[in-house]
N, C-alpha and C. Protein backbone atom coordinates (compact mmCIF):
# COMPACT_ATOMS: atom_id res chain seq x y z
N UNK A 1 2.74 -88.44 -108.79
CA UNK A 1 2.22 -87.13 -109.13
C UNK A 1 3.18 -86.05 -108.66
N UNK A 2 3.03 -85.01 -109.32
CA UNK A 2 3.74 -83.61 -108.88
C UNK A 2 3.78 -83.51 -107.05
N UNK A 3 2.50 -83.57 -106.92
CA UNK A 3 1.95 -83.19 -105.49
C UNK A 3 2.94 -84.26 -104.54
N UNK A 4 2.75 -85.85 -105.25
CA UNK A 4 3.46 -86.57 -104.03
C UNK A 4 5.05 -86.23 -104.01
N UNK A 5 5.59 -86.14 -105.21
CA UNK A 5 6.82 -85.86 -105.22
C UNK A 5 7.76 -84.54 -104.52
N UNK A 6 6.97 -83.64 -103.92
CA UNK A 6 6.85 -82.05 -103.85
C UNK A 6 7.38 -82.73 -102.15
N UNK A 7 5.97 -83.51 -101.86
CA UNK A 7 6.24 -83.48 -100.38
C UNK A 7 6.71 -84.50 -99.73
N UNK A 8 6.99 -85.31 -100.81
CA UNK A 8 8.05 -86.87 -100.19
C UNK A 8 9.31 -86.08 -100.26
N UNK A 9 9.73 -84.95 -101.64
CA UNK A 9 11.11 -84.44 -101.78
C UNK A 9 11.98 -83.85 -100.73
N UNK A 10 11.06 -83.72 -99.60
CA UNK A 10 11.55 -82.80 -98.81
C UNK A 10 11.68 -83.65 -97.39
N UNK A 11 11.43 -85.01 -97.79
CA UNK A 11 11.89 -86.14 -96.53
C UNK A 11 10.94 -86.31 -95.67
N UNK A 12 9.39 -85.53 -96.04
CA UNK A 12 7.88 -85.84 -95.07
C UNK A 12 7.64 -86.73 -95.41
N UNK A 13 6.63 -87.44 -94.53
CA UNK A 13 5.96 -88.31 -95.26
C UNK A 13 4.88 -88.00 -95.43
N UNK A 14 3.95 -88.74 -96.04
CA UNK A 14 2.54 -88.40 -96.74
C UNK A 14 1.28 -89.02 -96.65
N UNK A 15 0.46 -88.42 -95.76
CA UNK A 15 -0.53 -89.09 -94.77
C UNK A 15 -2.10 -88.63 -95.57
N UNK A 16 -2.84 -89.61 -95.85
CA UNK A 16 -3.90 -89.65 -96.28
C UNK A 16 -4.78 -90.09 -95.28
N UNK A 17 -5.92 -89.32 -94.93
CA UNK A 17 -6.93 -89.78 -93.98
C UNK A 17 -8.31 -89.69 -94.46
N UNK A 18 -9.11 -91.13 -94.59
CA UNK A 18 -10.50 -91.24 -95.25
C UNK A 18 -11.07 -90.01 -94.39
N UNK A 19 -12.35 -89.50 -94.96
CA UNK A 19 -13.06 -88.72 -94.42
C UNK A 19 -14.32 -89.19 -93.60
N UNK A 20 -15.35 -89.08 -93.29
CA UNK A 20 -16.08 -89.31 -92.37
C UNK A 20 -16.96 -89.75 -93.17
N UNK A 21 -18.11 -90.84 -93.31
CA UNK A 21 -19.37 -90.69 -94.11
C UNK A 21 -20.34 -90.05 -94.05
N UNK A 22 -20.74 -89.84 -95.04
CA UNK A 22 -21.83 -88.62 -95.41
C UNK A 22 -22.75 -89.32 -95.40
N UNK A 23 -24.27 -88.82 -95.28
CA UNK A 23 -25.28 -88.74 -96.13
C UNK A 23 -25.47 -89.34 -97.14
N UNK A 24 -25.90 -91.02 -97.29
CA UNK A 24 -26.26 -91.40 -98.81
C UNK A 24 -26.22 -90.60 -99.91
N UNK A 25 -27.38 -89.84 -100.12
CA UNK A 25 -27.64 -88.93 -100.75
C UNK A 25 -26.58 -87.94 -101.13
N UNK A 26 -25.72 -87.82 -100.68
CA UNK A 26 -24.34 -86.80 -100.57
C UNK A 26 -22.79 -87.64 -101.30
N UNK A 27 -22.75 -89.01 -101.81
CA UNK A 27 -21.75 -89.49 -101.90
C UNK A 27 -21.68 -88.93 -103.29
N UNK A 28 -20.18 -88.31 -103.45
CA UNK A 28 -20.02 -87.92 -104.67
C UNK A 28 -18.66 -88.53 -105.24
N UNK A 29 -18.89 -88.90 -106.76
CA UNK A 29 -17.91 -89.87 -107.13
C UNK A 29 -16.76 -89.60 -106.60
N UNK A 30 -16.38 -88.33 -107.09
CA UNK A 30 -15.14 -87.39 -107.05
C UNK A 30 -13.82 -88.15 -106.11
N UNK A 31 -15.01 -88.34 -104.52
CA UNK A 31 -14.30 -88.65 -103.24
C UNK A 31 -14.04 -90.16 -103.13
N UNK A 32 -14.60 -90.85 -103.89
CA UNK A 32 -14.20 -92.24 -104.16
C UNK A 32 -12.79 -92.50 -105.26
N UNK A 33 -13.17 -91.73 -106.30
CA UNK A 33 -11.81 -91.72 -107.02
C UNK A 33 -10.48 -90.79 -106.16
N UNK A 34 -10.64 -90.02 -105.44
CA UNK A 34 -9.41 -89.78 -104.95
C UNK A 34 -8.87 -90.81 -103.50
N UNK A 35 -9.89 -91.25 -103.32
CA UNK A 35 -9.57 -92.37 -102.35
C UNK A 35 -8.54 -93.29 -102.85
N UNK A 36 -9.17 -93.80 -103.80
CA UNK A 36 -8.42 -94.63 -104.95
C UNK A 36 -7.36 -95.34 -105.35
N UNK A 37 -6.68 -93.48 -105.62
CA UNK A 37 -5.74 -92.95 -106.19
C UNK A 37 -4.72 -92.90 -104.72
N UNK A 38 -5.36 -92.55 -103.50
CA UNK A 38 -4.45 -92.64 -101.87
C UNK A 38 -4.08 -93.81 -101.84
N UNK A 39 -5.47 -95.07 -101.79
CA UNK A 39 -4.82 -96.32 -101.56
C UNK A 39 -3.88 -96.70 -102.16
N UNK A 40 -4.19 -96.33 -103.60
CA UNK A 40 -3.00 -97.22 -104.70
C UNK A 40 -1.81 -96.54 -104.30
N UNK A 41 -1.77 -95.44 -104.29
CA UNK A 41 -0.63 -94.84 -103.53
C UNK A 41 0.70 -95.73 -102.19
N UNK A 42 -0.50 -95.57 -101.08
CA UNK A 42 -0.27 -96.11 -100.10
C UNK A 42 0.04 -97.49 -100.17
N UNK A 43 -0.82 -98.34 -101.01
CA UNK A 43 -0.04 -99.84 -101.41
C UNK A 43 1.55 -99.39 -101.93
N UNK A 44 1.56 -98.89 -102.73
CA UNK A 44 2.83 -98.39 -103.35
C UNK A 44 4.27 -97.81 -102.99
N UNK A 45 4.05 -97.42 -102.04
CA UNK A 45 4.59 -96.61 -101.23
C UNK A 45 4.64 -97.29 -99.83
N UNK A 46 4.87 -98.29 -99.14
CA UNK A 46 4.64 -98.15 -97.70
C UNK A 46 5.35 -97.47 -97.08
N UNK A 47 6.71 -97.39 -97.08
CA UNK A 47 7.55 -96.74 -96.26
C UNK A 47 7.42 -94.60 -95.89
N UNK A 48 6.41 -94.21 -96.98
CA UNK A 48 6.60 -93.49 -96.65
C UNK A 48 5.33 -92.17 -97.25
N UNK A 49 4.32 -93.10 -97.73
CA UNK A 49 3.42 -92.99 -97.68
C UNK A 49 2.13 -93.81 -96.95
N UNK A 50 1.13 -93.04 -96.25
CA UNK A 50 0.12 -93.60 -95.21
C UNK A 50 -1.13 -93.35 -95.05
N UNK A 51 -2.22 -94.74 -95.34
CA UNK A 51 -3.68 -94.26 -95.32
C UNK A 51 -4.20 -94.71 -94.07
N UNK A 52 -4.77 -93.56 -93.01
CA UNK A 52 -5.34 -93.94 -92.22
C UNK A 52 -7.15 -93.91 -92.04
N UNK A 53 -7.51 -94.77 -92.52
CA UNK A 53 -8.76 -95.46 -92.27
C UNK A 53 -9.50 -94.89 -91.10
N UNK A 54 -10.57 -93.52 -91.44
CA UNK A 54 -11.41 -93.15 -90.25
C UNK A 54 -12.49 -94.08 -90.09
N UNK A 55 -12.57 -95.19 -90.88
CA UNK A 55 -13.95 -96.08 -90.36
C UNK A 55 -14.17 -96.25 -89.23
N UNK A 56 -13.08 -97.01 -88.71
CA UNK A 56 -13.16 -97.69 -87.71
C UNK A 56 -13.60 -96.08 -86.50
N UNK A 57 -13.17 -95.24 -86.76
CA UNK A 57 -13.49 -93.87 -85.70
C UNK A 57 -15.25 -93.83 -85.84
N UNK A 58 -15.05 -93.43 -87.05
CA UNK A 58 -16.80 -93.34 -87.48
C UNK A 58 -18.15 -93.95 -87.13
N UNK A 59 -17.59 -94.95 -87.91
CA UNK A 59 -18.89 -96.34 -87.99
C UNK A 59 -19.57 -95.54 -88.85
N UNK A 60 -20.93 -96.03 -89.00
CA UNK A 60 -22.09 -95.67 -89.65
C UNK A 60 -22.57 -94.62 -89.45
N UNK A 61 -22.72 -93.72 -90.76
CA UNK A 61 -22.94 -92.41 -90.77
C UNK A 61 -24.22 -92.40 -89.80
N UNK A 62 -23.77 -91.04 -88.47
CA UNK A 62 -24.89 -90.81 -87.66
C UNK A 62 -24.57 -88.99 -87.54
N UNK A 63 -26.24 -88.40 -87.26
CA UNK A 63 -25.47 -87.55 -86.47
C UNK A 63 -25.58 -86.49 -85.49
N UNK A 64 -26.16 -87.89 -84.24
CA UNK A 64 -25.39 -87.85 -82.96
C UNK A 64 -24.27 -89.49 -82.92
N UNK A 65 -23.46 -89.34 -82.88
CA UNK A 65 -23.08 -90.68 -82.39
C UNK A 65 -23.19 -91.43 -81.75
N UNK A 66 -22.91 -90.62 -80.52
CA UNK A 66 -23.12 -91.56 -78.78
C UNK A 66 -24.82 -90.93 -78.42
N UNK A 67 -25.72 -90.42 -79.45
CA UNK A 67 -26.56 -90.02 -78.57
C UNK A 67 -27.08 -89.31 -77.56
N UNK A 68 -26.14 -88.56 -76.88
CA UNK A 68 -25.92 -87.73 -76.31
C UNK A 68 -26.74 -86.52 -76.03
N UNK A 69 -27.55 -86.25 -77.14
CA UNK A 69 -28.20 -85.46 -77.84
C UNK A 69 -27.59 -83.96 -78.45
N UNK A 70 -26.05 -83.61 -78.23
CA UNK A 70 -25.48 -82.98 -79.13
C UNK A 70 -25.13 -83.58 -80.29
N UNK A 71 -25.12 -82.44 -81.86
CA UNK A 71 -25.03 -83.17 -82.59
C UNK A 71 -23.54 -83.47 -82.97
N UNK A 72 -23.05 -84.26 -83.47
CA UNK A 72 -21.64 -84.71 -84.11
C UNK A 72 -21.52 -84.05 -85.74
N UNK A 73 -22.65 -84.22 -86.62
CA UNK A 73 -22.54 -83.49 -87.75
C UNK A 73 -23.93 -82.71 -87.68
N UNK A 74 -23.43 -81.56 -88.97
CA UNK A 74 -24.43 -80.77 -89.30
C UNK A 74 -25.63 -81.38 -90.12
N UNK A 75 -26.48 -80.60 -90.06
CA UNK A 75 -27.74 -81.21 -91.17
C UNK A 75 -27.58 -81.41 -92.60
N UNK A 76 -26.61 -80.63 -92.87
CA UNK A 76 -26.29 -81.10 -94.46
C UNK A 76 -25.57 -82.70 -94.50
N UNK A 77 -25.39 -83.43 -93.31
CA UNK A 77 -25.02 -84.43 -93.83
C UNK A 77 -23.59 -85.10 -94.40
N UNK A 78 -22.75 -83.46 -94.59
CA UNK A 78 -21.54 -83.45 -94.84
C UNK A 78 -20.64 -82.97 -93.48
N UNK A 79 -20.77 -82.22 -93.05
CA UNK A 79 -19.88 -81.37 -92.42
C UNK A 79 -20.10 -81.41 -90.67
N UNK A 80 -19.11 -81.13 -89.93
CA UNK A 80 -19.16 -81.81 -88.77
C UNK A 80 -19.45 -80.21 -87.97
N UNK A 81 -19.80 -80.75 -86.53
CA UNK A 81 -20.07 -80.26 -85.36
C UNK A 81 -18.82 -79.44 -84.71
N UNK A 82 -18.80 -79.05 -83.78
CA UNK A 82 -17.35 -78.57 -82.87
C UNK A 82 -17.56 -80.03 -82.40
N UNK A 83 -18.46 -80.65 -81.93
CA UNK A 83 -18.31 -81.67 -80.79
C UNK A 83 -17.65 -83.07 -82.33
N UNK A 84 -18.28 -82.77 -83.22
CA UNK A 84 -17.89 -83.93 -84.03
C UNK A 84 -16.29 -83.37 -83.97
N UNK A 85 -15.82 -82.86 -84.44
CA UNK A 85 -15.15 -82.26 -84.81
C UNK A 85 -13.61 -82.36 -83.81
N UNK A 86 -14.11 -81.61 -82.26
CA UNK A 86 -13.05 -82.14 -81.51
C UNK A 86 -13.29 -83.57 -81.28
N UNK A 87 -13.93 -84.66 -81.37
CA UNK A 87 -13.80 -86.17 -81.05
C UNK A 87 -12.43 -86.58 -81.96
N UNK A 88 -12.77 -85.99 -83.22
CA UNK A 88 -12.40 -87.00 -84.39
C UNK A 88 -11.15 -86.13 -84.15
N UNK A 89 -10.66 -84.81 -83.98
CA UNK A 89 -9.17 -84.63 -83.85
C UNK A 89 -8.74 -85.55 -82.89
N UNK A 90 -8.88 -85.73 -81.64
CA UNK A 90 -8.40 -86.59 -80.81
C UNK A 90 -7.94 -88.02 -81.21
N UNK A 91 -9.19 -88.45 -81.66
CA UNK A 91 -8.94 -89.95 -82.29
C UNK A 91 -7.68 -89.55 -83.41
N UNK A 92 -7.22 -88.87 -84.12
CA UNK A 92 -6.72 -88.71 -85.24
C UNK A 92 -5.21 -88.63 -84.63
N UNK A 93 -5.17 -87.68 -83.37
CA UNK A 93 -3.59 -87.27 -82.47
C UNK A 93 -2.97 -88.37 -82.43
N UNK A 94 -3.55 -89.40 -82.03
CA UNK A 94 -3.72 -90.38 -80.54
C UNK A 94 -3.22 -91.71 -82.57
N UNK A 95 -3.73 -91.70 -83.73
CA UNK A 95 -3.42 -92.34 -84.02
C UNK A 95 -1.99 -92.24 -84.76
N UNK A 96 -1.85 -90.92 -85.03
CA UNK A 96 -0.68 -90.33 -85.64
C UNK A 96 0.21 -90.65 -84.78
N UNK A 97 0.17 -90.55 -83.38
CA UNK A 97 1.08 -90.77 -82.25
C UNK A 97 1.24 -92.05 -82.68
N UNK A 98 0.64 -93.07 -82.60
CA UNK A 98 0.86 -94.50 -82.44
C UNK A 98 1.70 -94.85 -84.14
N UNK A 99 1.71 -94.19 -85.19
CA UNK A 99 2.47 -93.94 -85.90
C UNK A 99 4.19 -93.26 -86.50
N UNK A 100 3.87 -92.20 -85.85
CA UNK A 100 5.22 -91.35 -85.79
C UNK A 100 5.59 -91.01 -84.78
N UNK A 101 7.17 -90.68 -84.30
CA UNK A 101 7.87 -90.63 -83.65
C UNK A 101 7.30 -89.00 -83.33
N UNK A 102 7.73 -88.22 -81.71
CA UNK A 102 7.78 -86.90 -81.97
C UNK A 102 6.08 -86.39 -81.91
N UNK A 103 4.86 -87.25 -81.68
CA UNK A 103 4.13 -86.69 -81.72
C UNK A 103 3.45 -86.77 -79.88
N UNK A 104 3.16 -85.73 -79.36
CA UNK A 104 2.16 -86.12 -77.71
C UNK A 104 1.33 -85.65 -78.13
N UNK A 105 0.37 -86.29 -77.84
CA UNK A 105 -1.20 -85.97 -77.94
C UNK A 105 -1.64 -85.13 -76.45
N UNK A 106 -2.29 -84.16 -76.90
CA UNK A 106 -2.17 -82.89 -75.95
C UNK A 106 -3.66 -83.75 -75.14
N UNK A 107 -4.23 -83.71 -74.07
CA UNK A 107 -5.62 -83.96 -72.87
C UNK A 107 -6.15 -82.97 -73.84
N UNK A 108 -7.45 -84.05 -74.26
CA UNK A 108 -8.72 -83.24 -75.06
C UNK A 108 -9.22 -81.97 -73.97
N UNK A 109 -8.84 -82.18 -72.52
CA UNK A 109 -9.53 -81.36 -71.15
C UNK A 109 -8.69 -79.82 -71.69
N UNK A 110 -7.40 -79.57 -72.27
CA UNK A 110 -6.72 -78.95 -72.49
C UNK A 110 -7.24 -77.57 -73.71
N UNK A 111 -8.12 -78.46 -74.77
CA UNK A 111 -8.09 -77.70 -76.13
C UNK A 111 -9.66 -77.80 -76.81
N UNK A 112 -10.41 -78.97 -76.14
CA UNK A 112 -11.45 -79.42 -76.51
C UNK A 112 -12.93 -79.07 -76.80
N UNK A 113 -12.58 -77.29 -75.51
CA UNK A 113 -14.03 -77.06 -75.20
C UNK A 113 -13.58 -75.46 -75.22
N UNK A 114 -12.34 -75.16 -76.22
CA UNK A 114 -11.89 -73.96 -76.31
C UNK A 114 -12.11 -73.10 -76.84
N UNK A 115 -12.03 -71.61 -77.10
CA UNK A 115 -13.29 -70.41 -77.98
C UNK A 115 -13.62 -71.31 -79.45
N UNK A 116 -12.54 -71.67 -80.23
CA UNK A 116 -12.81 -72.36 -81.61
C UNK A 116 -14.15 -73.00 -81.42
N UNK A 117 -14.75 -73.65 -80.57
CA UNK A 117 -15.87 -74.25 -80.69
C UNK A 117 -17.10 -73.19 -80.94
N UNK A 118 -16.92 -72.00 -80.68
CA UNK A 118 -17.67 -71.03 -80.85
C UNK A 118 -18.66 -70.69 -82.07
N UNK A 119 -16.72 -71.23 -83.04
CA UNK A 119 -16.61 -70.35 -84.48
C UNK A 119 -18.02 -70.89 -85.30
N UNK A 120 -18.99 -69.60 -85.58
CA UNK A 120 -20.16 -69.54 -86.20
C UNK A 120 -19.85 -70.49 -87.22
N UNK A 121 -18.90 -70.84 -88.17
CA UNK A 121 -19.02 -71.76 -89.02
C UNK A 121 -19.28 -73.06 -89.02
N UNK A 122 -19.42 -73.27 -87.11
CA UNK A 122 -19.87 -74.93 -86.85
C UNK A 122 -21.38 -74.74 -86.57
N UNK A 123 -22.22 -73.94 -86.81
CA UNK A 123 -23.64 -73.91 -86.60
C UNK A 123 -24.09 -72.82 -87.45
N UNK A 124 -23.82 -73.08 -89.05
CA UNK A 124 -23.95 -72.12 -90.29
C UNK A 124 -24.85 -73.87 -90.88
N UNK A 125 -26.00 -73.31 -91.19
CA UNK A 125 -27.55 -72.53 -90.81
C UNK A 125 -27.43 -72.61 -89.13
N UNK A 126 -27.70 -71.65 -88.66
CA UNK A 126 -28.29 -71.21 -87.35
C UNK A 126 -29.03 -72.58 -86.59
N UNK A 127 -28.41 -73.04 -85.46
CA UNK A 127 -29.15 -74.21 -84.75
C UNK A 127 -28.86 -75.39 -85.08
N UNK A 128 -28.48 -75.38 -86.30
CA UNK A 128 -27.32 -77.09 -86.97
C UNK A 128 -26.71 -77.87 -85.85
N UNK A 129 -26.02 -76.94 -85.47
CA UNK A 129 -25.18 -77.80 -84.64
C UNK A 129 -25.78 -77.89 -82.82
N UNK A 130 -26.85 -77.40 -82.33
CA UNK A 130 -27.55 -77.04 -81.13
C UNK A 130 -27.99 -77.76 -80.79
C-alpha cells in the first residue's frame, strides 16, 4: 500500500499493535479486516514489518482486570481508563524494548500517575472511569 511504502521508504519500520477487546456487542467488522490486512502484511514482510499481539497483555475482555476495583476500561466497552491505559503503555515500552534497539523503558513510578491521568477524556460520561 501507499501507506506501507511512505514509511518503510524512509528506513522505519512498521509496527502494528492488536487493540484491546471490546465488548461483544461492540466488535465491528471493520477492525477484523484491518487486522488482516497487518498480519498478511507482517507474514510478508518480516524483516521489517511487525505485529505485536496485545492478547497475551489483555486476556479476556474485563473491566477491572486485577479487580482492584478501579476501572481498566470505560463503560462503553471500547475505550480505556488512565489506569487501563497507563498498564497497557508499559506493557507495550517494555515490549518494543525487547524488540528494537535504542529503546529504555522509562519506571511506570516516573510517568504513571502524572496530570495526563486527569485528562477529562478518561472519565467522559462523568464517573466511567471512578
Amino acid at each position: 500500500s501507499e501507506y506501507t511504502a511512505a514509511v518503510l521508504g524512509t528506513g522505519a519500520a512498521l509496527v502494528f499493535v492488536t487493540p484491546p477487546p471490546v465488548d461483544s456487542t461492540k466488535v465491528q467488522n471493520e477492525v477484523s479486516f484491518m487486522l488482516g490486512l497487518a498480519r498478511q502484511l507482517a507474514a510478508e514482510r518480516p524483516a521489517d514489518v511487525f505485529l505485536i499481539e496485545a492478547d497475551e497483555f489483555w486476556g479476556p475482555f474485563a473491566y477491572d482486570m486485577d479487580g482492584d476495583g478501579v476501572p481498566d476500561r470505560r463503560q462503553d466497552g471500547v475505550h480505556l481508563c488512565a489506569q487501563g491505559t497507563a498498564r497497557f503503555a508499559n506493557w507495550l515500552v517494555i515490549e518494543l524494548a525487547e524488540r528494537f534497539d535504542g529503546i529504555e523503558p522509562a519506571s511506570p513510578a516516573q510517568w504513571a500517575n502524572g496530570p495526563w491521568v486527569t485528562d477529562p477524556r478518561f472519565n467522559t460520561p462523568e464517573g466511567t472511569c471512578s
